[in-house]
N, C-alpha and C. Protein backbone atom coordinates (compact mmCIF):
# COMPACT_ATOMS: atom_id res chain seq x y z
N UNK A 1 -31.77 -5.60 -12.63
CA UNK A 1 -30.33 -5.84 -12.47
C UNK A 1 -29.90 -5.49 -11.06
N UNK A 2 -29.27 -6.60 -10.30
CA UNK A 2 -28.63 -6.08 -9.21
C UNK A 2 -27.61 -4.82 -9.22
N UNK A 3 -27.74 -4.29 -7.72
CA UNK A 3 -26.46 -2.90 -7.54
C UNK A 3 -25.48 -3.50 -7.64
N UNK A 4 -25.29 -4.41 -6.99
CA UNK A 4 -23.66 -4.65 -7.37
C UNK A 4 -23.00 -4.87 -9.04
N UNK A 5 -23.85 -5.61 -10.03
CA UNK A 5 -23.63 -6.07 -11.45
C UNK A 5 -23.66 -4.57 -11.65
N UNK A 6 -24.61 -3.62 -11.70
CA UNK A 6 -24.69 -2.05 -12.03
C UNK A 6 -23.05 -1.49 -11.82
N UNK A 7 -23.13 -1.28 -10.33
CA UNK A 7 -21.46 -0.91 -10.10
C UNK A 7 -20.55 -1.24 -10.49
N UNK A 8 -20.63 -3.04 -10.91
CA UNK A 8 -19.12 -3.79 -11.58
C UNK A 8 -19.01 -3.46 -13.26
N UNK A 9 -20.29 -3.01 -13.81
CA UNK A 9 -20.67 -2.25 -15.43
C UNK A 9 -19.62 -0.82 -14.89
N UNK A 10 -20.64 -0.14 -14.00
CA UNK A 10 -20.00 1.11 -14.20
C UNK A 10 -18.07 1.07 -14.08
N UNK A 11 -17.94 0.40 -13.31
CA UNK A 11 -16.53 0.12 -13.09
C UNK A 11 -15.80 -0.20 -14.15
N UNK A 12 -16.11 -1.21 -14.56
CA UNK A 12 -15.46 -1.39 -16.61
C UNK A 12 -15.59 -0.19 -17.13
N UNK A 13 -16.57 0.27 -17.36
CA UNK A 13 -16.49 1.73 -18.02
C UNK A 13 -15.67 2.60 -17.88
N UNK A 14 -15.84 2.94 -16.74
CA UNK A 14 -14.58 4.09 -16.12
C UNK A 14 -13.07 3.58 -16.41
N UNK A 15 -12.83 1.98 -16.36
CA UNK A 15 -11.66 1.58 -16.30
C UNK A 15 -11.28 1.84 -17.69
N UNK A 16 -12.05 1.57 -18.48
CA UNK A 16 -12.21 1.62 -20.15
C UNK A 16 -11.83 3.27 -20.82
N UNK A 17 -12.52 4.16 -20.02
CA UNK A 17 -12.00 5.56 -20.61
C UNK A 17 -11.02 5.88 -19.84
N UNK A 18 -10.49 5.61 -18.84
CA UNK A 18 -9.14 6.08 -17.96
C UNK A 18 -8.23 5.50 -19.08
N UNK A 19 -8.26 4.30 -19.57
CA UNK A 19 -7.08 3.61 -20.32
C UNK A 19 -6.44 2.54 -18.82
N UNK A 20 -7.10 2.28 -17.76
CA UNK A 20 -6.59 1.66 -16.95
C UNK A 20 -7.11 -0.04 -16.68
N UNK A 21 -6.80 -1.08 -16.36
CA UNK A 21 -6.96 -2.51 -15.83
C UNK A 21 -7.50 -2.52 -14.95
N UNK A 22 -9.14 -3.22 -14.87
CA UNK A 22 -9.99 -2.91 -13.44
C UNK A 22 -9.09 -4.20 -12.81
N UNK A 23 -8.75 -4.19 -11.46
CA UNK A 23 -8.39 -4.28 -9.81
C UNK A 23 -8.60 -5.96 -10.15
N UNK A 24 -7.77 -6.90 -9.99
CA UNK A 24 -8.96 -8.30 -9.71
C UNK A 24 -8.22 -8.41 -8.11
N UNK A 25 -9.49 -8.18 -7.18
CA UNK A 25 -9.35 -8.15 -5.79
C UNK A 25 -8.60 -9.86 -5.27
N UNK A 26 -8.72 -10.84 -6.07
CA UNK A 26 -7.89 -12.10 -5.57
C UNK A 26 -6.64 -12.27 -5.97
N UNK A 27 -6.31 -11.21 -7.36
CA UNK A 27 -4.64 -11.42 -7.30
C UNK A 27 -3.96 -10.13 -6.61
N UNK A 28 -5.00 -9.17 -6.45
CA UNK A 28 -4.02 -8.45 -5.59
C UNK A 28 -3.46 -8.67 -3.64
N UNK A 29 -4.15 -9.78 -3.53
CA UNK A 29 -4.27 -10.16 -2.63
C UNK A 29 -3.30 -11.19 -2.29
N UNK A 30 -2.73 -11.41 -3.09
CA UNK A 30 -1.55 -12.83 -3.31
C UNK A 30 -0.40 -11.94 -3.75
N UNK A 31 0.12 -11.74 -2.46
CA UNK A 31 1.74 -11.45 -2.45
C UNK A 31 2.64 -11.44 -3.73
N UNK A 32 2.82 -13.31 -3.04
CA UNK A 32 3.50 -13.67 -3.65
C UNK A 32 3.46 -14.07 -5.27
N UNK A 33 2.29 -14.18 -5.48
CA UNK A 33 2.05 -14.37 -7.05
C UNK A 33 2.31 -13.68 -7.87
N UNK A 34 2.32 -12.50 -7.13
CA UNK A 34 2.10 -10.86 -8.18
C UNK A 34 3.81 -10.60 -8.17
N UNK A 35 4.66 -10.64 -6.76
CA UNK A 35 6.20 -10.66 -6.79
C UNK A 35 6.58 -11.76 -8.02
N UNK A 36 6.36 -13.19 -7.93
CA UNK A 36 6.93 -13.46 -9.13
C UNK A 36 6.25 -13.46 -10.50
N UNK A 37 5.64 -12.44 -10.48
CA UNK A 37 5.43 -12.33 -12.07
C UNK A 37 6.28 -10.67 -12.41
N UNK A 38 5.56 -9.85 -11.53
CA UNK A 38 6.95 -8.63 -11.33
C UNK A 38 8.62 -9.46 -11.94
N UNK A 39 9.30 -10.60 -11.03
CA UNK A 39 9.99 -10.58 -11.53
C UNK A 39 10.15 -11.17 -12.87
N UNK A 40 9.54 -11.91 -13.40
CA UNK A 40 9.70 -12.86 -14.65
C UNK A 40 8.87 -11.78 -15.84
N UNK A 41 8.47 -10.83 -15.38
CA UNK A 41 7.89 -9.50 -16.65
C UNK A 41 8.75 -8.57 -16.81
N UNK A 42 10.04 -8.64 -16.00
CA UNK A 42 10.96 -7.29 -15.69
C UNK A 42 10.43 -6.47 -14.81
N UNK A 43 9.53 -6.96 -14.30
CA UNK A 43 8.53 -5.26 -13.80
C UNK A 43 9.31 -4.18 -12.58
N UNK A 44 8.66 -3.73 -12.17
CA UNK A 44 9.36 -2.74 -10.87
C UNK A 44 8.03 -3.01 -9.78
N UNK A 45 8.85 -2.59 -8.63
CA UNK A 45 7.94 -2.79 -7.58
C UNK A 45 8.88 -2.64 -6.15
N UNK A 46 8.33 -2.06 -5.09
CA UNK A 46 9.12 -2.52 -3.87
C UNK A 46 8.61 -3.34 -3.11
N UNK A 47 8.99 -4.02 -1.88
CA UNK A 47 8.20 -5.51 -1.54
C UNK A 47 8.80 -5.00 -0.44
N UNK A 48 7.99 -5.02 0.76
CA UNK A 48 8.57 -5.07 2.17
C UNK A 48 7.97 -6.36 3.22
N UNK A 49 9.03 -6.84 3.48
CA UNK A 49 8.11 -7.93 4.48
C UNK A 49 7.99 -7.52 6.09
N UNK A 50 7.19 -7.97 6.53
CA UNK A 50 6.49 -7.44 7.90
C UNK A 50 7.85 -8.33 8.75
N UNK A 51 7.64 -9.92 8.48
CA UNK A 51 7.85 -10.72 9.66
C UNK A 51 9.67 -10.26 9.68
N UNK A 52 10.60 -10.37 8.55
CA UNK A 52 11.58 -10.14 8.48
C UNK A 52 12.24 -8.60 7.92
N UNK A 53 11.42 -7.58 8.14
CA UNK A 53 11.76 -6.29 8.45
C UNK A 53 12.61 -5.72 7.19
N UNK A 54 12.54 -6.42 5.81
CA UNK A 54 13.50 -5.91 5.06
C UNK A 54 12.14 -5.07 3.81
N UNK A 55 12.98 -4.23 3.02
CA UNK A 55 12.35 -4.17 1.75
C UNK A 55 13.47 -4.03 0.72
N UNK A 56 12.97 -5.02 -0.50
CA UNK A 56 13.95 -4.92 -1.50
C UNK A 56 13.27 -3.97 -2.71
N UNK A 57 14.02 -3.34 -3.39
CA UNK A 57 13.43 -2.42 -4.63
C UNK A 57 13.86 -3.47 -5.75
N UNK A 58 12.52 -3.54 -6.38
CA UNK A 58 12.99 -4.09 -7.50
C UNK A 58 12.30 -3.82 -9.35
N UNK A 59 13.51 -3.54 -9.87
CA UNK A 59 13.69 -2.96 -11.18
C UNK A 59 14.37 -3.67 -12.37
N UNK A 60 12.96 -3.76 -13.25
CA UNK A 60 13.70 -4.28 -14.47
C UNK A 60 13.47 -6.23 -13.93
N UNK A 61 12.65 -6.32 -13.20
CA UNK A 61 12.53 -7.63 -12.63
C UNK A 61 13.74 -7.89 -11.83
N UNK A 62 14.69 -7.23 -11.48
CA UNK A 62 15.83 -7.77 -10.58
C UNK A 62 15.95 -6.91 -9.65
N UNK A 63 16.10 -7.38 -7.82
CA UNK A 63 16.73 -6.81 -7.08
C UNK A 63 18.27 -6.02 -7.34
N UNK A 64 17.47 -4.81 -7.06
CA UNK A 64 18.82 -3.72 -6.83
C UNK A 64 19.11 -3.05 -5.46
N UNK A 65 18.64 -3.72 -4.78
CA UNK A 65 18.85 -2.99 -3.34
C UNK A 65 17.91 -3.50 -2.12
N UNK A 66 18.39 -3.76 -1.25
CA UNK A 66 18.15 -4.32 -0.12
C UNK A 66 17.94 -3.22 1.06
N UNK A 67 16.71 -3.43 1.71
CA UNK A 67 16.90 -1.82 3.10
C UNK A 67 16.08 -2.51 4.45
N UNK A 68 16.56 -1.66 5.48
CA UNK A 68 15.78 -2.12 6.36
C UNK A 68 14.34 -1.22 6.81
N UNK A 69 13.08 -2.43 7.63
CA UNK A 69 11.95 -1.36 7.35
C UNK A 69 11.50 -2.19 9.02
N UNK A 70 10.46 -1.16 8.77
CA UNK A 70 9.87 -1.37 10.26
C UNK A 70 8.35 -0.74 10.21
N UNK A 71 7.56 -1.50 11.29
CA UNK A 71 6.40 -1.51 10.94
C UNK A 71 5.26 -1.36 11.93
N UNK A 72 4.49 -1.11 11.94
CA UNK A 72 2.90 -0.95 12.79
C UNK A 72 3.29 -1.33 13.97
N UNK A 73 2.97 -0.99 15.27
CA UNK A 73 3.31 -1.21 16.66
C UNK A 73 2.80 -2.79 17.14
N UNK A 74 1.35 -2.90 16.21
CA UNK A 74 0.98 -3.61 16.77
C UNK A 74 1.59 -5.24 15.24
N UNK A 75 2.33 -5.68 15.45
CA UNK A 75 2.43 -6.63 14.24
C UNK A 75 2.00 -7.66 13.74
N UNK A 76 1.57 -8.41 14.71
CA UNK A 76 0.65 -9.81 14.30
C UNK A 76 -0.53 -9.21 13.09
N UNK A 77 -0.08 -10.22 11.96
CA UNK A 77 -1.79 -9.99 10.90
C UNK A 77 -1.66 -8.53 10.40
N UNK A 78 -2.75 -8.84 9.72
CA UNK A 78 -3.31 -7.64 8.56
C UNK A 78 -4.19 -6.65 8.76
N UNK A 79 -4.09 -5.47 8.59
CA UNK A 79 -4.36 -4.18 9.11
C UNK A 79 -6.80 -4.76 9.06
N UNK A 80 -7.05 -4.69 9.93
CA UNK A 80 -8.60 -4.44 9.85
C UNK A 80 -9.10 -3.21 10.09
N UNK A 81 -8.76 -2.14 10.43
CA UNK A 81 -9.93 -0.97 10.84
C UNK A 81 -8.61 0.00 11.48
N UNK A 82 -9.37 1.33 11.67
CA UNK A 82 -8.91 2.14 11.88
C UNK A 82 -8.01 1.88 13.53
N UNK A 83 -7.40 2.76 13.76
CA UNK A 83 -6.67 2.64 14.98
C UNK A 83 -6.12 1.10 15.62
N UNK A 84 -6.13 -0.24 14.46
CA UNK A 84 -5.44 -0.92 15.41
C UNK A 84 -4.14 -0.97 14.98
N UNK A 85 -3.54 -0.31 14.52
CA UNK A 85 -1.85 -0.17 14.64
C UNK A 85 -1.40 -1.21 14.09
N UNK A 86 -1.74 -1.49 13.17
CA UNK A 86 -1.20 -2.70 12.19
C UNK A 86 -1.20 -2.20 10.56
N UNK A 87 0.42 -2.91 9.99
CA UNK A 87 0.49 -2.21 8.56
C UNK A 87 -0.16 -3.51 7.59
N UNK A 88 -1.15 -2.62 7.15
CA UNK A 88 -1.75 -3.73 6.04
C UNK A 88 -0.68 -4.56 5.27
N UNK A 89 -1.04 -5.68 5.08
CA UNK A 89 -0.81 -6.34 4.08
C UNK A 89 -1.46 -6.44 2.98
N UNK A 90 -0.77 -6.65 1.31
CA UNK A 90 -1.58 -6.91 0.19
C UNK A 90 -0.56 -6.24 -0.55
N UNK A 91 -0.99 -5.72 -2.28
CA UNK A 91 -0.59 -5.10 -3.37
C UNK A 91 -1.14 -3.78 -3.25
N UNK A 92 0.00 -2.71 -3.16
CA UNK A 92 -0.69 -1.51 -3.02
C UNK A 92 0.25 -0.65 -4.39
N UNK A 93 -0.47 0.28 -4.40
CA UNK A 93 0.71 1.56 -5.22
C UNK A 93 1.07 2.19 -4.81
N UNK A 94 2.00 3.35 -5.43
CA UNK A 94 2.33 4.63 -4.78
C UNK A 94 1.50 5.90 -5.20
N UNK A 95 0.67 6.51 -4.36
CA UNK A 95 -0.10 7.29 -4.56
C UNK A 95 0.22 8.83 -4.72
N UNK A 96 1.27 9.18 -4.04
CA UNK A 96 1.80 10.42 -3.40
C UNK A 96 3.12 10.38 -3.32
N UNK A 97 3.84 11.45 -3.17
CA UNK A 97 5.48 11.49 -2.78
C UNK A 97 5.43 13.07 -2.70
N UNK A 98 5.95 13.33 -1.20
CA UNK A 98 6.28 14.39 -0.72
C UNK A 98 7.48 14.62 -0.17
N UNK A 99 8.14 15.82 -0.07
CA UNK A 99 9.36 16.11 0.44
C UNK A 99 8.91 17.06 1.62
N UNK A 100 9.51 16.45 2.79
CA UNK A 100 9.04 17.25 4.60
C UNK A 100 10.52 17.84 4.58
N UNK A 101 10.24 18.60 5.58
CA UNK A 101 10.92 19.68 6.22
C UNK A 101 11.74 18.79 7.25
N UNK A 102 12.11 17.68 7.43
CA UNK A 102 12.35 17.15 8.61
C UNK A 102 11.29 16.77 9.91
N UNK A 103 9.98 16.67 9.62
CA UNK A 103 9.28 16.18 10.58
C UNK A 103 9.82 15.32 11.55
N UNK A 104 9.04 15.37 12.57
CA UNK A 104 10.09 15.16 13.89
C UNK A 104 9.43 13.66 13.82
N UNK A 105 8.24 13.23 13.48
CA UNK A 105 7.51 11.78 13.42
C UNK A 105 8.04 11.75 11.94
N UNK A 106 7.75 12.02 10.91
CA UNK A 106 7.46 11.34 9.20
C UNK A 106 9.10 11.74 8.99
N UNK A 107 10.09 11.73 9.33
CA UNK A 107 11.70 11.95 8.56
C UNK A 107 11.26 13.50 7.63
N UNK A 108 11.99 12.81 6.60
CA UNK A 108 12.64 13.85 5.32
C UNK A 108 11.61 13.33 3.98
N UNK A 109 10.61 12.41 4.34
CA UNK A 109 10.53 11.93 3.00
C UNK A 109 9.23 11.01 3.14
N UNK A 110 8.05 11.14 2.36
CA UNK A 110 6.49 10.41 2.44
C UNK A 110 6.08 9.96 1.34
N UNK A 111 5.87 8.14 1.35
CA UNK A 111 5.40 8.01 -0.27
C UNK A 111 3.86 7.12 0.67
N UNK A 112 3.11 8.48 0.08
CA UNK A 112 1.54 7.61 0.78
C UNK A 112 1.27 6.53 -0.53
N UNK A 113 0.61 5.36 -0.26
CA UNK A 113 0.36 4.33 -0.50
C UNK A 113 -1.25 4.29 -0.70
N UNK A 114 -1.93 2.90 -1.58
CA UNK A 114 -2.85 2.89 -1.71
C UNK A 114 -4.27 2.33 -0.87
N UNK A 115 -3.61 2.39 0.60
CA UNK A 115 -4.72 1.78 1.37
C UNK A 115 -5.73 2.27 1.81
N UNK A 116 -7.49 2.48 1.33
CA UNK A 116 -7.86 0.75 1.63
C UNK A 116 -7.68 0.30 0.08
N UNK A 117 -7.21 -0.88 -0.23
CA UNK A 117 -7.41 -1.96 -1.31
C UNK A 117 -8.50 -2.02 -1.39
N UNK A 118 -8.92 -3.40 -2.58
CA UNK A 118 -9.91 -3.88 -2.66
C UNK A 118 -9.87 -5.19 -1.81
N UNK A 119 -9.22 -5.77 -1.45
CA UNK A 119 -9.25 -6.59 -0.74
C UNK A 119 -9.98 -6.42 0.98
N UNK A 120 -9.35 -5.54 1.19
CA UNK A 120 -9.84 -4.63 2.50
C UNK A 120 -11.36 -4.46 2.53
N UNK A 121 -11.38 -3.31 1.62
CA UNK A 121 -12.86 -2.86 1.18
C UNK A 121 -13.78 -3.82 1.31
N UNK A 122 -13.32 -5.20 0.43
CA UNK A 122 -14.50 -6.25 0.38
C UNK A 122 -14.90 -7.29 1.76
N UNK A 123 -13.43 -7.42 2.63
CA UNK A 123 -13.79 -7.57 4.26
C UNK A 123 -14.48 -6.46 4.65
N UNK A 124 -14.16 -5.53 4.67
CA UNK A 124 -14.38 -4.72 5.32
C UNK A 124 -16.37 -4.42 5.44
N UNK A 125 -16.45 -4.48 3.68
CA UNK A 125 -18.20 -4.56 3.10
C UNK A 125 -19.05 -5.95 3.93
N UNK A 126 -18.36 -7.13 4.39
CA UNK A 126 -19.02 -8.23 4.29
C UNK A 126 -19.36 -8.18 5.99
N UNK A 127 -18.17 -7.95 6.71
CA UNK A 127 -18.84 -7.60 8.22
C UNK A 127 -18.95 -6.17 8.27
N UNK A 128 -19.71 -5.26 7.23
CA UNK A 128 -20.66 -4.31 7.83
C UNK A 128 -19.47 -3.07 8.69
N UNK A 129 -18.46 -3.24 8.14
CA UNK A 129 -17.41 -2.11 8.56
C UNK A 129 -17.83 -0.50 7.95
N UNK A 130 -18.18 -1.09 6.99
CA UNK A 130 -18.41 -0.11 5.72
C UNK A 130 -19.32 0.08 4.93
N UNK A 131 -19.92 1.08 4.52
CA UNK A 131 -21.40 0.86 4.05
C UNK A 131 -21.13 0.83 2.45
N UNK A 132 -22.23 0.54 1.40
CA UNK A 132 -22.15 -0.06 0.33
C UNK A 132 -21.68 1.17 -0.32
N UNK A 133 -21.57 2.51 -0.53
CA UNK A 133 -21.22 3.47 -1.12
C UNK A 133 -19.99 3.67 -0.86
N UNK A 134 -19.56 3.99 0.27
CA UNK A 134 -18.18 3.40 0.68
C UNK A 134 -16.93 2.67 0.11
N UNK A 135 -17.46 1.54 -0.14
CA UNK A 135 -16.72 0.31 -0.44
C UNK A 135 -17.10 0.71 -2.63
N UNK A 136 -18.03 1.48 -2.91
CA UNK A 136 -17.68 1.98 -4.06
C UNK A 136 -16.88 2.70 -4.36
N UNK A 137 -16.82 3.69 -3.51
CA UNK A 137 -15.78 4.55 -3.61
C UNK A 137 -14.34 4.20 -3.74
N UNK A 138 -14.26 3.05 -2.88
CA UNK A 138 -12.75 2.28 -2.35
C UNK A 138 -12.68 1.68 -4.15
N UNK A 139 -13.11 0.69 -4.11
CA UNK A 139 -13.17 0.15 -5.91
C UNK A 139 -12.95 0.57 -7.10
N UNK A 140 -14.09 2.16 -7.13
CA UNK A 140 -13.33 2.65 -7.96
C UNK A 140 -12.10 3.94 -7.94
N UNK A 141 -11.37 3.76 -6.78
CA UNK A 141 -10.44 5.19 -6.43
C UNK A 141 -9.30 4.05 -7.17
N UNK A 142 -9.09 2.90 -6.20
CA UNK A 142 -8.40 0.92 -7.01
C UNK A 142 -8.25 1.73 -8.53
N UNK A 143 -9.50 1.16 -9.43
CA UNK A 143 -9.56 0.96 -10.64
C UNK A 143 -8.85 2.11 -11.24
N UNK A 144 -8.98 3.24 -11.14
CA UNK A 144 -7.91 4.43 -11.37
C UNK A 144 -6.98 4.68 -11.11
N UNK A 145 -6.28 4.22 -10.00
CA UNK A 145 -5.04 4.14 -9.43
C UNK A 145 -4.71 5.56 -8.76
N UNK A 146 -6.26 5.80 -8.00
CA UNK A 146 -5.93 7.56 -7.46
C UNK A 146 -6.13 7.13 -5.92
N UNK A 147 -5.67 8.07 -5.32
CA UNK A 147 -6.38 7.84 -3.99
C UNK A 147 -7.41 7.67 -3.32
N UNK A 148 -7.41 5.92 -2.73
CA UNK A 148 -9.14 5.70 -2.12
C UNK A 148 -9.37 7.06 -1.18
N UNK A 149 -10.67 6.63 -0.73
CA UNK A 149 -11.28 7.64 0.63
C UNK A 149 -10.11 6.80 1.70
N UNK A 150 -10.15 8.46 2.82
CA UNK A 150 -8.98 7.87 3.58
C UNK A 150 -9.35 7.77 5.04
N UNK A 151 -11.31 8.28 5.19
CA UNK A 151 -11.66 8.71 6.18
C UNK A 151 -12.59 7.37 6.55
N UNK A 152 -12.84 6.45 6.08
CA UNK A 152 -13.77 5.56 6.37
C UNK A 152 -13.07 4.69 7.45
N UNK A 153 -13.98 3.91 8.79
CA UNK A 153 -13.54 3.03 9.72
C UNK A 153 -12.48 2.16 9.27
N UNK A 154 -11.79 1.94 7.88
CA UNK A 154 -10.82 1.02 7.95
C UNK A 154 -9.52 1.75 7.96
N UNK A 155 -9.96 3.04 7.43
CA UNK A 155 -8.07 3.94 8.42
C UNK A 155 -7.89 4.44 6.99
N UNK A 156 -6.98 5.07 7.24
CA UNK A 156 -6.60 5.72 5.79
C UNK A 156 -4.49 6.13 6.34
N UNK A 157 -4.44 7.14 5.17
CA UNK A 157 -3.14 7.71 5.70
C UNK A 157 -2.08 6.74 5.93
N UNK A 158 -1.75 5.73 5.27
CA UNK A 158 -0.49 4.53 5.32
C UNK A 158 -0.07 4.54 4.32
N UNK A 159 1.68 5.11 4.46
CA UNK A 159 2.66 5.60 4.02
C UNK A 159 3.96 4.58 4.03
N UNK A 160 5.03 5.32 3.30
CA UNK A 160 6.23 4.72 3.92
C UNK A 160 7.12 5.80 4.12
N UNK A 161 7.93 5.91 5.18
CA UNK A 161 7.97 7.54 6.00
C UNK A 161 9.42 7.68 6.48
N UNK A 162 10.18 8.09 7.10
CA UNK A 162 11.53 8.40 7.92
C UNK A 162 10.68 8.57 9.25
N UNK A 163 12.00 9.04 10.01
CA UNK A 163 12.09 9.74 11.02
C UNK A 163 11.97 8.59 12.50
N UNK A 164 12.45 8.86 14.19
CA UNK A 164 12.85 7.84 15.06
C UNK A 164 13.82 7.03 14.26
N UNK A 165 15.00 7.51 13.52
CA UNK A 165 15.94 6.48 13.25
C UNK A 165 16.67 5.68 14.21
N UNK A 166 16.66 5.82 15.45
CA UNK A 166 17.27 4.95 16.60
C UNK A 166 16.28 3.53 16.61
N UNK A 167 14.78 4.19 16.67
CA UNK A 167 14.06 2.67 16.46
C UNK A 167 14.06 1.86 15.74
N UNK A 168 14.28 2.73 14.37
CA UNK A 168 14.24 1.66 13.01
C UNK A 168 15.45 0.82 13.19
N UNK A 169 16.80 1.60 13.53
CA UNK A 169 17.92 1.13 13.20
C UNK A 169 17.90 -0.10 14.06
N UNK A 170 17.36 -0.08 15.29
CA UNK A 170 16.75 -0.93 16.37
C UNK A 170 16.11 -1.90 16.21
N UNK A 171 15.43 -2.05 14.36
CA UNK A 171 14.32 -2.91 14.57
C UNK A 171 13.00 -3.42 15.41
N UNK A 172 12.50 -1.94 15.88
CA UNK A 172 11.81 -2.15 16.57
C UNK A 172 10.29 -1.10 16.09
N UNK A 173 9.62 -1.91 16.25
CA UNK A 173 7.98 -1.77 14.89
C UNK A 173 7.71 -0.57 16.11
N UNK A 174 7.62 0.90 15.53
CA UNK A 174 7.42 2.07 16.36
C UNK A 174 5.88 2.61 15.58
N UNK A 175 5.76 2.52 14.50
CA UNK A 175 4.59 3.27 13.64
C UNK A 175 2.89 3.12 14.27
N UNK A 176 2.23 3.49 13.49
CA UNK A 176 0.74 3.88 14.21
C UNK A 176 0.09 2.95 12.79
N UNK A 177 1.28 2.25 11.97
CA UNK A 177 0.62 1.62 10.74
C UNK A 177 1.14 1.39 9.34
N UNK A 178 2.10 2.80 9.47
CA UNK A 178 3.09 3.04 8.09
C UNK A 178 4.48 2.12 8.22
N UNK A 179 4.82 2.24 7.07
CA UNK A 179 6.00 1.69 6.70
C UNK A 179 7.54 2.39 6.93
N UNK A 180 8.01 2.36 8.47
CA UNK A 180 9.24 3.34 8.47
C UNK A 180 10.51 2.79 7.76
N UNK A 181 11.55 3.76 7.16
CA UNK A 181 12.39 3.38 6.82
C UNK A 181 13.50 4.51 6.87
N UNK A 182 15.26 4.05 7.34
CA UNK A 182 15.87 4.89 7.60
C UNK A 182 15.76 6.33 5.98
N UNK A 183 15.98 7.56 6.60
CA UNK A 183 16.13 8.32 5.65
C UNK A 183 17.19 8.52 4.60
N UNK A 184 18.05 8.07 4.50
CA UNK A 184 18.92 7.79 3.82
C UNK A 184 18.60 6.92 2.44
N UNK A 185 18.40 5.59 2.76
CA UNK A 185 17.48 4.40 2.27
C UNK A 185 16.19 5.11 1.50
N UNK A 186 15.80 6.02 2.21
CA UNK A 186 14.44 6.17 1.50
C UNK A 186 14.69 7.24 0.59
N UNK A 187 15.33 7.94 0.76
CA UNK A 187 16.08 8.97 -0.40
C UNK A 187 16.17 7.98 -1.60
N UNK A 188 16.90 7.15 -1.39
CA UNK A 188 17.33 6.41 -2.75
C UNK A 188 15.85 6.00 -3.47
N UNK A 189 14.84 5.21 -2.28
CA UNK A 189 13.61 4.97 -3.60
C UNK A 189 12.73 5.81 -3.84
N UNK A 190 12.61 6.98 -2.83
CA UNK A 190 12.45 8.20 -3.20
C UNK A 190 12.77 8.80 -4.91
N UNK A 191 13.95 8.41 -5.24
CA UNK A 191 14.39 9.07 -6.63
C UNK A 191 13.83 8.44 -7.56
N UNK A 192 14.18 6.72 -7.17
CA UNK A 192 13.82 6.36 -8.48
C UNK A 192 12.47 5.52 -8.65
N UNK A 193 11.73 5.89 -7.56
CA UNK A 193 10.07 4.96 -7.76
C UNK A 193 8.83 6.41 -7.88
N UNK A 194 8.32 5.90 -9.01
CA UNK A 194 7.57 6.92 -9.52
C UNK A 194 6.40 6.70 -8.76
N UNK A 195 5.34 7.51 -9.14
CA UNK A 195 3.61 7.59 -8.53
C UNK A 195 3.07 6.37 -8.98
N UNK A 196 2.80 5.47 -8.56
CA UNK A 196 2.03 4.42 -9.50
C UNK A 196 2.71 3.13 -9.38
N UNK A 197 3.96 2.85 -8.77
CA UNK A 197 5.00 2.16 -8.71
C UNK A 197 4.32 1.08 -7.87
N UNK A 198 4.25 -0.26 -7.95
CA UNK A 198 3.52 -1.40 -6.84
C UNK A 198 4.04 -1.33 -5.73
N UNK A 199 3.51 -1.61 -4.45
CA UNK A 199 4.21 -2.09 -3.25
C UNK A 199 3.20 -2.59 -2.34
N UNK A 200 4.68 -3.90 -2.28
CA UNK A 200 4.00 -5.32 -2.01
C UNK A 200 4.30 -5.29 -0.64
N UNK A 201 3.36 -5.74 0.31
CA UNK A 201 3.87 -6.11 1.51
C UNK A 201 3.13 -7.22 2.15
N UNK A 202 3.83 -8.10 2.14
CA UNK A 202 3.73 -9.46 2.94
C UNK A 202 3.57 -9.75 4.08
N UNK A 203 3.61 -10.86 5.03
CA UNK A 203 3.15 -10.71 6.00
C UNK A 203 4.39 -11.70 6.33
């Protein structure tokens, strides 16, 4: 039996006693497919788009709120590897939510996110970014909905964050990769988006 069929067994398994839905790396990869089924299921989710700087929260399948966001320094395309300053695109979750002290970079407020994907992972596996244990790890951290590894060449640590509110308010993409958004704004989905909550970001 091939490693990979071995790993995609072990992967059902694990998905099977968590009580969780293993990852299918081509619909999480489609934006937009996954936004309109969010809305036509009722679902929840926040959606931020890169090119037009907004994110809407949405609950119960309907927009309830509209905010402005800002993004990776570098903006053209989808995040590949560590340090190029670009905010991934794809279907991610919310992994984390912390309350800062006022950090003078991250605001008042941090909801780390689930990047690397599987989508990532599997570029990332095919040109040799990442070695085959690696890209297991990434798959099954996915299939659980816990936090991938955050240290491997494709970057880790992408959030959605406060703080430089003159830039955001500015519209002007200041981040190293994360998702900024005024603190105010982020208070609000702060309250009501739990650990686990989707977020979609488009390109």
């Amino acid at each position: 039996m091939k490693a990979s069929i071995k790993v995609f067994l072990v992967i059902m398994v694990l998905c099977s006693q968590l009580g969780v839905q293993p990852v299918n790396a081509a619909a999480l990869q489609d934006g937009s497919s996954y936004l309109h089924e969010v809305r036509a299921t009722g679902g929840t989710a926040i959606w931020f788009d890169k090119s037009d700087k907004f994110c809407k929260v949405i609950l119960g399948g309907n927009e309830i709120a509209t905010f402005q966001a800002v993004f990776g320094v570098n903006p053209n395309g989808d995040k590949e590897k560590q340090g190029d300053y670009k905010t991934p695109v794809g279907i991610f979750y919310v992994v984390e939510k912390e309350r800062l002290q006022d950090h003078p970079y991250l605001g008042k407020k941090w909801l780390g996110i689930s990047y690397p994907d599987v989508g990532h992972a599997e570029e990332a596996l095919r040109t040799k970014l990442i070695d085959d244990d690696e890209y297991h790890e990434i798959i099954m951290a996915n299939a659980a909905k816990v936090i991938p590894p955050q240290d491997t060449a494709l970057g880790g640590y992408i959030g959605i964050h406060g703080g430089r509110e003159n830039l955001t308010q500015e519209g002007i993409n200041w981040t190293e990769g994360c998702i900024a958004m005024l603190d105010k704004d982020l208070e609000f989905v702060f309250k009501i988006l739990p650990v686990g909550t989707p977020v979609i970001v488009t390109a």
